[in-house]
C-alpha atoms as a PDB file:
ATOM      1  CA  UNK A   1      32.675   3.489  -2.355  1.00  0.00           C
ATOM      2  CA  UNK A   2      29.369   1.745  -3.792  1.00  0.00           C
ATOM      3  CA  UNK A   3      28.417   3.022  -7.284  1.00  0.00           C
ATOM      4  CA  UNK A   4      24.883   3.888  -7.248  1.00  0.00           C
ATOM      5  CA  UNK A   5      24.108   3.449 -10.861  1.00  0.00           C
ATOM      6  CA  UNK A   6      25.402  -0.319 -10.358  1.00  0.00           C
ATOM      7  CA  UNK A   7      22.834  -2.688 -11.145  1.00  0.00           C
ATOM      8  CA  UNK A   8      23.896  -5.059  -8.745  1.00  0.00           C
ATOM      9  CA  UNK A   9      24.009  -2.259  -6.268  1.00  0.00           C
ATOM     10  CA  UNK A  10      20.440  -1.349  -7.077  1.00  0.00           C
ATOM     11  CA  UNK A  11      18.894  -4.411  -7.383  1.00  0.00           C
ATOM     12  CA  UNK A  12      20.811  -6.648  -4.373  1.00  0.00           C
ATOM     13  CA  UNK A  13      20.565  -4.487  -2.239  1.00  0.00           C
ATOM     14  CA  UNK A  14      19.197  -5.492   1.469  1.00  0.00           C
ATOM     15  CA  UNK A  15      15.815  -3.780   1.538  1.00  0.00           C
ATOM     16  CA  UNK A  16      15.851  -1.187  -0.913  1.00  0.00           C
ATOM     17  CA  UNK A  17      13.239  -2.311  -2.970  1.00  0.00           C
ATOM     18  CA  UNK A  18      10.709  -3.114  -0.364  1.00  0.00           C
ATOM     19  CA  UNK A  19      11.142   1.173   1.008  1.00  0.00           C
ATOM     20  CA  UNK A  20      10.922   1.895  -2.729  1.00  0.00           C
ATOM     21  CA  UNK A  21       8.417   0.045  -4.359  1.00  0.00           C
ATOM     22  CA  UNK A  22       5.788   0.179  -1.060  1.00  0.00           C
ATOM     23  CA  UNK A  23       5.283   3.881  -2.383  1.00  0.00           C
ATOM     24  CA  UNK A  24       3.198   2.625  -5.555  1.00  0.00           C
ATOM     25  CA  UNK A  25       0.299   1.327  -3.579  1.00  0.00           C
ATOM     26  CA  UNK A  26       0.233   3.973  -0.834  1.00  0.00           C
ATOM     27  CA  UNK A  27      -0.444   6.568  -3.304  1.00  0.00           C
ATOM     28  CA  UNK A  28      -2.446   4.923  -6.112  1.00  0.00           C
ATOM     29  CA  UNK A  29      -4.882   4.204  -2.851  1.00  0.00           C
ATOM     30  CA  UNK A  30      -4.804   7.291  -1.583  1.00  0.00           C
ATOM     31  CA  UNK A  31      -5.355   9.328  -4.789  1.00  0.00           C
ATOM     32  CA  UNK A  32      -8.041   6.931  -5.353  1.00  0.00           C
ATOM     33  CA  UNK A  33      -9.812   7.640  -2.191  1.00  0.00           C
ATOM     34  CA  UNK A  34      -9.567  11.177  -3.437  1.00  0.00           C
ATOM     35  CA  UNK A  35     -10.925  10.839  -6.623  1.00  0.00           C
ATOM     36  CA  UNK A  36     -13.724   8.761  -5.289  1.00  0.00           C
ATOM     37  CA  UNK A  37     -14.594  11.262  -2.456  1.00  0.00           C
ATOM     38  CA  UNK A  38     -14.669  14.131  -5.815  1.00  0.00           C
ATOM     39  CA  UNK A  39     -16.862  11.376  -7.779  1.00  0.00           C
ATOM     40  CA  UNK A  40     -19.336  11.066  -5.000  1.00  0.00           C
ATOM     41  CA  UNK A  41     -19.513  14.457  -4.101  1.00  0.00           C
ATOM     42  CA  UNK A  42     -19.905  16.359  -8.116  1.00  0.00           C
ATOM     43  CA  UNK A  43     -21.230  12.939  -9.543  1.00  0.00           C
ATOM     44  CA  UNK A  44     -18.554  13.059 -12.584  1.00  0.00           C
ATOM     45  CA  UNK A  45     -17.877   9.788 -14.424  1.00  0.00           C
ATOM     46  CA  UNK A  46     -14.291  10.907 -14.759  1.00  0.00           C
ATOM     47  CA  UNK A  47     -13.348  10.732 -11.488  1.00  0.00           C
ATOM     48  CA  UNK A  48     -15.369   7.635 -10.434  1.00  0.00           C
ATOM     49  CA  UNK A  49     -13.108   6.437 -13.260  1.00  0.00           C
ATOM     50  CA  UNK A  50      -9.771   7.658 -11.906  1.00  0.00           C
ATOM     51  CA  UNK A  51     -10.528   6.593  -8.456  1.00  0.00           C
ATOM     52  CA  UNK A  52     -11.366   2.808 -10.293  1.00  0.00           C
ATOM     53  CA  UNK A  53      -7.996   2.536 -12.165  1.00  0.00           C
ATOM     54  CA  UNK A  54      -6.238   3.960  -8.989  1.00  0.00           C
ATOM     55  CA  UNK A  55      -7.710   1.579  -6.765  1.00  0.00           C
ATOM     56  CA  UNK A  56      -6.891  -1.540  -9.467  1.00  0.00           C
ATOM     57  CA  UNK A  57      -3.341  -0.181  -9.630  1.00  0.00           C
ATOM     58  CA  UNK A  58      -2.679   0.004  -6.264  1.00  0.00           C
ATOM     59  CA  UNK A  59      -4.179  -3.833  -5.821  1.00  0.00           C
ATOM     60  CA  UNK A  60      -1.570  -4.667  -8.600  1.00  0.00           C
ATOM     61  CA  UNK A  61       1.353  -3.554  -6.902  1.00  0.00           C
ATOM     62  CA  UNK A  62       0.512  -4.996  -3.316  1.00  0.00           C
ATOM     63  CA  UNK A  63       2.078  -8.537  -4.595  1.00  0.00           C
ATOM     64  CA  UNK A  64       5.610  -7.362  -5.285  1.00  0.00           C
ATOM     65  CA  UNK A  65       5.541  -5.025  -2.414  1.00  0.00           C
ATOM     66  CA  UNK A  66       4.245  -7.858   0.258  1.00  0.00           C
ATOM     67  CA  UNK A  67       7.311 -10.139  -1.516  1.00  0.00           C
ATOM     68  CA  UNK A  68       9.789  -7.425  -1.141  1.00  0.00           C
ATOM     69  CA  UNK A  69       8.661  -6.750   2.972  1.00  0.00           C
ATOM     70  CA  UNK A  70       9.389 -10.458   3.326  1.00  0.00           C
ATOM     71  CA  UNK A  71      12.472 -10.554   2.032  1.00  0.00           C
ATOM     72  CA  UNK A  72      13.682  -7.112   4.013  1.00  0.00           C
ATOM     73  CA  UNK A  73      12.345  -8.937   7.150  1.00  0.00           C
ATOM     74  CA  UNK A  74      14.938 -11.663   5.863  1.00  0.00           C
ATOM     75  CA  UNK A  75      17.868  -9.928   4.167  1.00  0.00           C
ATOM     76  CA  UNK A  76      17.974  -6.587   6.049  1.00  0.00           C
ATOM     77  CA  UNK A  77      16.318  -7.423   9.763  1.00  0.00           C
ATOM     78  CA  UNK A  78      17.853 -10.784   9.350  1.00  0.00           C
ATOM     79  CA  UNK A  79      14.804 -13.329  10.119  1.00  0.00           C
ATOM     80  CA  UNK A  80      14.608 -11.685  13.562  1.00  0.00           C
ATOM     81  CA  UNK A  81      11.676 -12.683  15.761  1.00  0.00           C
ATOM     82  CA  UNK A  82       8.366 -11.318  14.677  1.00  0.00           C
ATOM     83  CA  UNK A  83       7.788  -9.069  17.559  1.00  0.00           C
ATOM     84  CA  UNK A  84       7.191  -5.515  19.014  1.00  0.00           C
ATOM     85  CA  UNK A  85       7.577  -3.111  16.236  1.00  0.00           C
ATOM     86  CA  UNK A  86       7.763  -5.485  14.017  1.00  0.00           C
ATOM     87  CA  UNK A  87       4.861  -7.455  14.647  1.00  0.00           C
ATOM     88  CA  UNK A  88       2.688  -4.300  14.382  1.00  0.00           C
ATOM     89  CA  UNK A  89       4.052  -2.861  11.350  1.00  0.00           C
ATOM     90  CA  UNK A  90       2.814  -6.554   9.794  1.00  0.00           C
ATOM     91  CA  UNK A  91      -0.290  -6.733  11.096  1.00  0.00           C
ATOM     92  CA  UNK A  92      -0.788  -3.416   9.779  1.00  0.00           C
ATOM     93  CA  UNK A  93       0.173  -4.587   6.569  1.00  0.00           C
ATOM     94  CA  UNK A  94      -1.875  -7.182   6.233  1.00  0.00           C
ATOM     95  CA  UNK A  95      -4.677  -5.201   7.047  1.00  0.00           C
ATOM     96  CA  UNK A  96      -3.794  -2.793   4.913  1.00  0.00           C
ATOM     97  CA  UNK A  97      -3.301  -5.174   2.005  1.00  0.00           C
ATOM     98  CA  UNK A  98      -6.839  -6.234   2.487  1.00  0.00           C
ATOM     99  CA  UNK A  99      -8.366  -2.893   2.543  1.00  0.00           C
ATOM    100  CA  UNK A 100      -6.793  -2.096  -0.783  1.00  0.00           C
ATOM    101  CA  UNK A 101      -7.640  -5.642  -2.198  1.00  0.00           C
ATOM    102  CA  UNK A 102     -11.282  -5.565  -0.864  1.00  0.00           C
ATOM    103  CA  UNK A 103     -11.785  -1.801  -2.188  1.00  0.00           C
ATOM    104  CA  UNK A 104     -10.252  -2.844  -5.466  1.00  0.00           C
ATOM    105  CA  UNK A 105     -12.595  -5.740  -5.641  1.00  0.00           C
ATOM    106  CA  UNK A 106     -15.475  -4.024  -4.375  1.00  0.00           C
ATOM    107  CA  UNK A 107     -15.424  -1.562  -7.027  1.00  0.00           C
ATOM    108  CA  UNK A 108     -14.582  -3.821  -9.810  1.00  0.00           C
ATOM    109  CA  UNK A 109     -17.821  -5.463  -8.807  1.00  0.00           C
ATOM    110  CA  UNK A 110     -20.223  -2.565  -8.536  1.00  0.00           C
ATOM    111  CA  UNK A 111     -19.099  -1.586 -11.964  1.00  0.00           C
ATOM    112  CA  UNK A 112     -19.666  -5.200 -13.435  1.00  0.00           C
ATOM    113  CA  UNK A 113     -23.204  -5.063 -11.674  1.00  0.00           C
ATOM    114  CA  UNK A 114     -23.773  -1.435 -13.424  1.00  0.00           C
ATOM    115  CA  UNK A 115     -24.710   0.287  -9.287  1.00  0.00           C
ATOM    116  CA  UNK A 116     -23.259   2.571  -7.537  1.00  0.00           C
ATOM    117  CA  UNK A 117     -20.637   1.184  -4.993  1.00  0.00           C
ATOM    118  CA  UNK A 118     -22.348   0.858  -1.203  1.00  0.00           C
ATOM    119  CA  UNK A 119     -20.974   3.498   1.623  1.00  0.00           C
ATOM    120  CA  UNK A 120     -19.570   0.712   3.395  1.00  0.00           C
ATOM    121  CA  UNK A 121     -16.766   1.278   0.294  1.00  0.00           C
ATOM    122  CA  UNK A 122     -15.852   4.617   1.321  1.00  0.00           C
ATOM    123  CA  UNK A 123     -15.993   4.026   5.004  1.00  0.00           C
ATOM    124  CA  UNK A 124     -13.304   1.154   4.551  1.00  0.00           C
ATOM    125  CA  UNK A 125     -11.318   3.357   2.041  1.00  0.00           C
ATOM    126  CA  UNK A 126     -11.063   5.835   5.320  1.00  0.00           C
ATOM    127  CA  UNK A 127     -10.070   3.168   7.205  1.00  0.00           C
ATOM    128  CA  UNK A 128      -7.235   1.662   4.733  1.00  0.00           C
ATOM    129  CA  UNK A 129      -6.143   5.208   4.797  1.00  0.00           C
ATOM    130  CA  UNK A 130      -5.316   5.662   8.609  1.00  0.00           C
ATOM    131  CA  UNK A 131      -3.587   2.021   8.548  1.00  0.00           C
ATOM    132  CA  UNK A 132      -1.263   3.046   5.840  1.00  0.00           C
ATOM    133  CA  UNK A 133      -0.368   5.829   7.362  1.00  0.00           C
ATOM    134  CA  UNK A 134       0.069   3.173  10.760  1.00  0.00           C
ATOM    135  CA  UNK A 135       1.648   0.906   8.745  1.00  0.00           C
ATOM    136  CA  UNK A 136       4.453   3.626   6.635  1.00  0.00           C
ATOM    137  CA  UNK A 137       5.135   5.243  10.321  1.00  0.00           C
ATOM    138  CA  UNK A 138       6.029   1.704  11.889  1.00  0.00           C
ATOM    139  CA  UNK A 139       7.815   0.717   8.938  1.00  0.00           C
ATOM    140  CA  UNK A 140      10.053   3.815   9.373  1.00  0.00           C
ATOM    141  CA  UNK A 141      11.133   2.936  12.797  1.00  0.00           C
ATOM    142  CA  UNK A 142      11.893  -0.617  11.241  1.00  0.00           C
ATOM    143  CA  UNK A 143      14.100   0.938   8.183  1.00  0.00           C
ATOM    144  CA  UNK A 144      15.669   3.423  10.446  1.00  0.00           C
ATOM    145  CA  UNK A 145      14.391   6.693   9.138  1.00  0.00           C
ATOM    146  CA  UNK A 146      12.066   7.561  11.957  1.00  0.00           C
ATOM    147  CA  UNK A 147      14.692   6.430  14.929  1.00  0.00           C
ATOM    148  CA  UNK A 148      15.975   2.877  15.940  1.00  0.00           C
ATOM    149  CA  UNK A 149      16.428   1.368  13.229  1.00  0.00           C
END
Protein backbone atom coordinates (compact mmCIF):
# COMPACT_ATOMS: atom_id res chain seq x y z
CA UNK A 1 0.00 0.00 0.00
CA UNK A 2 1.33 3.65 -0.98
CA UNK A 3 1.52 6.02 2.03
CA UNK A 4 -0.11 9.14 1.13
CA UNK A 5 1.66 11.45 3.44
CA UNK A 6 5.01 10.18 1.64
CA UNK A 7 6.78 12.90 0.11
CA UNK A 8 8.04 10.95 -2.56
CA UNK A 9 4.56 9.66 -3.05
CA UNK A 10 3.25 13.19 -3.28
CA UNK A 11 5.65 14.80 -5.15
CA UNK A 12 6.74 11.81 -7.92
CA UNK A 13 3.87 11.02 -8.59
CA UNK A 14 2.78 10.63 -12.50
CA UNK A 15 0.44 13.58 -12.95
CA UNK A 16 -0.72 14.56 -9.72
CA UNK A 17 0.51 17.84 -9.65
CA UNK A 18 -0.56 18.97 -13.03
CA UNK A 19 -4.76 17.85 -11.79
CA UNK A 20 -3.80 19.69 -8.59
CA UNK A 21 -2.10 22.71 -9.18
CA UNK A 22 -4.31 23.59 -12.66
CA UNK A 23 -7.05 24.52 -9.96
CA UNK A 24 -5.09 27.84 -8.89
CA UNK A 25 -5.55 29.59 -12.16
CA UNK A 26 -9.05 28.35 -13.00
CA UNK A 27 -10.38 29.98 -10.02
CA UNK A 28 -8.22 33.07 -9.40
CA UNK A 29 -9.63 33.82 -13.21
CA UNK A 30 -12.83 33.10 -12.62
CA UNK A 31 -13.32 34.96 -9.30
CA UNK A 32 -11.66 37.69 -11.06
CA UNK A 33 -14.10 37.84 -13.84
CA UNK A 34 -16.55 38.08 -11.00
CA UNK A 35 -15.19 40.72 -9.18
CA UNK A 36 -14.67 42.69 -12.31
CA UNK A 37 -18.29 42.14 -13.59
CA UNK A 38 -19.32 43.61 -9.55
CA UNK A 39 -16.61 46.53 -10.22
CA UNK A 40 -18.17 47.52 -13.46
CA UNK A 41 -21.54 47.18 -12.53
CA UNK A 42 -21.52 49.26 -8.58
CA UNK A 43 -18.26 51.18 -9.68
CA UNK A 44 -16.38 50.13 -6.25
CA UNK A 45 -12.58 50.44 -6.20
CA UNK A 46 -12.52 47.35 -4.04
CA UNK A 47 -13.57 45.05 -6.34
CA UNK A 48 -11.85 46.48 -9.46
CA UNK A 49 -9.02 45.75 -7.02
CA UNK A 50 -9.85 42.13 -6.22
CA UNK A 51 -10.62 41.30 -9.73
CA UNK A 52 -6.75 42.98 -10.51
CA UNK A 53 -4.87 40.80 -7.93
CA UNK A 54 -7.06 37.77 -9.04
CA UNK A 55 -6.34 38.17 -12.52
CA UNK A 56 -2.25 38.73 -11.67
CA UNK A 57 -2.49 35.59 -9.54
CA UNK A 58 -3.96 33.49 -11.83
CA UNK A 59 -1.20 34.75 -14.66
CA UNK A 60 1.38 33.67 -11.94
CA UNK A 61 0.39 30.27 -11.62
CA UNK A 62 -0.14 29.47 -15.46
CA UNK A 63 3.87 28.74 -15.65
CA UNK A 64 4.02 25.85 -13.21
CA UNK A 65 0.72 24.57 -14.31
CA UNK A 66 1.68 24.62 -18.30
CA UNK A 67 5.19 22.73 -16.91
CA UNK A 68 3.28 20.27 -14.93
CA UNK A 69 0.62 19.43 -18.22
CA UNK A 70 3.85 18.73 -20.09
CA UNK A 71 5.26 16.55 -17.98
CA UNK A 72 1.71 14.48 -17.35
CA UNK A 73 1.59 14.34 -21.21
CA UNK A 74 5.15 12.67 -20.61
CA UNK A 75 5.11 10.75 -17.33
CA UNK A 76 1.42 9.72 -17.08
CA UNK A 77 0.11 9.58 -21.02
CA UNK A 78 3.57 8.48 -21.81
CA UNK A 79 4.69 10.94 -24.82
CA UNK A 80 1.71 9.54 -26.76
CA UNK A 81 0.89 11.22 -30.07
CA UNK A 82 -0.63 14.62 -29.77
CA UNK A 83 -3.98 13.79 -31.11
CA UNK A 84 -7.84 13.58 -30.68
CA UNK A 85 -8.60 14.40 -27.16
CA UNK A 86 -5.53 15.29 -26.55
CA UNK A 87 -4.82 17.66 -29.11
CA UNK A 88 -7.96 19.63 -28.13
CA UNK A 89 -7.54 19.72 -24.53
CA UNK A 90 -3.97 21.63 -25.62
CA UNK A 91 -5.15 23.83 -27.89
CA UNK A 92 -7.56 24.77 -25.38
CA UNK A 93 -4.91 25.37 -23.10
CA UNK A 94 -3.02 27.43 -24.90
CA UNK A 95 -5.78 29.51 -25.58
CA UNK A 96 -6.71 29.60 -22.38
CA UNK A 97 -3.26 30.52 -21.12
CA UNK A 98 -3.42 33.51 -23.34
CA UNK A 99 -6.71 34.75 -22.28
CA UNK A 100 -5.55 34.80 -18.70
CA UNK A 101 -2.08 36.29 -19.68
CA UNK A 102 -3.62 38.95 -22.04
CA UNK A 103 -6.42 39.88 -19.31
CA UNK A 104 -3.70 40.00 -16.70
CA UNK A 105 -1.70 42.26 -18.88
CA UNK A 106 -4.45 44.22 -20.08
CA UNK A 107 -5.40 45.29 -16.76
CA UNK A 108 -2.02 45.84 -15.40
CA UNK A 109 -1.84 48.34 -18.21
CA UNK A 110 -5.05 50.28 -17.86
CA UNK A 111 -4.12 50.77 -14.28
CA UNK A 112 -0.49 52.04 -15.15
CA UNK A 113 -2.25 54.42 -17.77
CA UNK A 114 -4.76 55.60 -14.80
CA UNK A 115 -8.29 54.55 -17.51
CA UNK A 116 -10.67 52.41 -17.20
CA UNK A 117 -9.95 48.97 -18.91
CA UNK A 118 -11.75 48.83 -22.67
CA UNK A 119 -14.93 46.26 -23.04
CA UNK A 120 -12.95 44.30 -25.30
CA UNK A 121 -11.39 43.15 -21.55
CA UNK A 122 -14.51 41.78 -20.34
CA UNK A 123 -15.64 40.29 -23.57
CA UNK A 124 -12.30 38.16 -23.65
CA UNK A 125 -12.62 37.44 -19.85
CA UNK A 126 -16.13 35.68 -21.07
CA UNK A 127 -14.41 34.03 -23.51
CA UNK A 128 -11.33 32.63 -21.28
CA UNK A 129 -14.15 31.52 -19.15
CA UNK A 130 -16.01 29.08 -21.60
CA UNK A 131 -12.41 27.66 -22.73
CA UNK A 132 -11.54 26.75 -19.24
CA UNK A 133 -14.40 25.20 -18.70
CA UNK A 134 -13.48 23.37 -22.52
CA UNK A 135 -10.25 22.92 -21.50
CA UNK A 136 -10.99 21.27 -17.44
CA UNK A 137 -13.83 18.97 -19.26
CA UNK A 138 -11.24 17.58 -21.93
CA UNK A 139 -8.66 17.32 -19.45
CA UNK A 140 -10.98 15.03 -17.41
CA UNK A 141 -11.45 12.57 -20.12
CA UNK A 142 -7.51 12.68 -20.40
CA UNK A 143 -6.97 12.02 -16.42
CA UNK A 144 -9.73 9.54 -16.35
CA UNK A 145 -12.30 11.17 -14.17
CA UNK A 146 -14.85 11.97 -16.80
CA UNK A 147 -14.53 8.33 -18.71
CA UNK A 148 -11.59 6.84 -20.81
CA UNK A 149 -8.98 7.68 -19.28
Amino acid sequence: MVNPFDPKTVLLAKHAQHVVLIHFPIALFIAGVGFDFLARWTKRAGFAEAAYYNFLGAAASIVPVLATGVLAWQLQLEGQKVKGILLWHMLAAAFSSVAILWVAWALWRAREKKHEPSGIVLAIEILGVAVIGLTGHLGGFLSGVNGMG
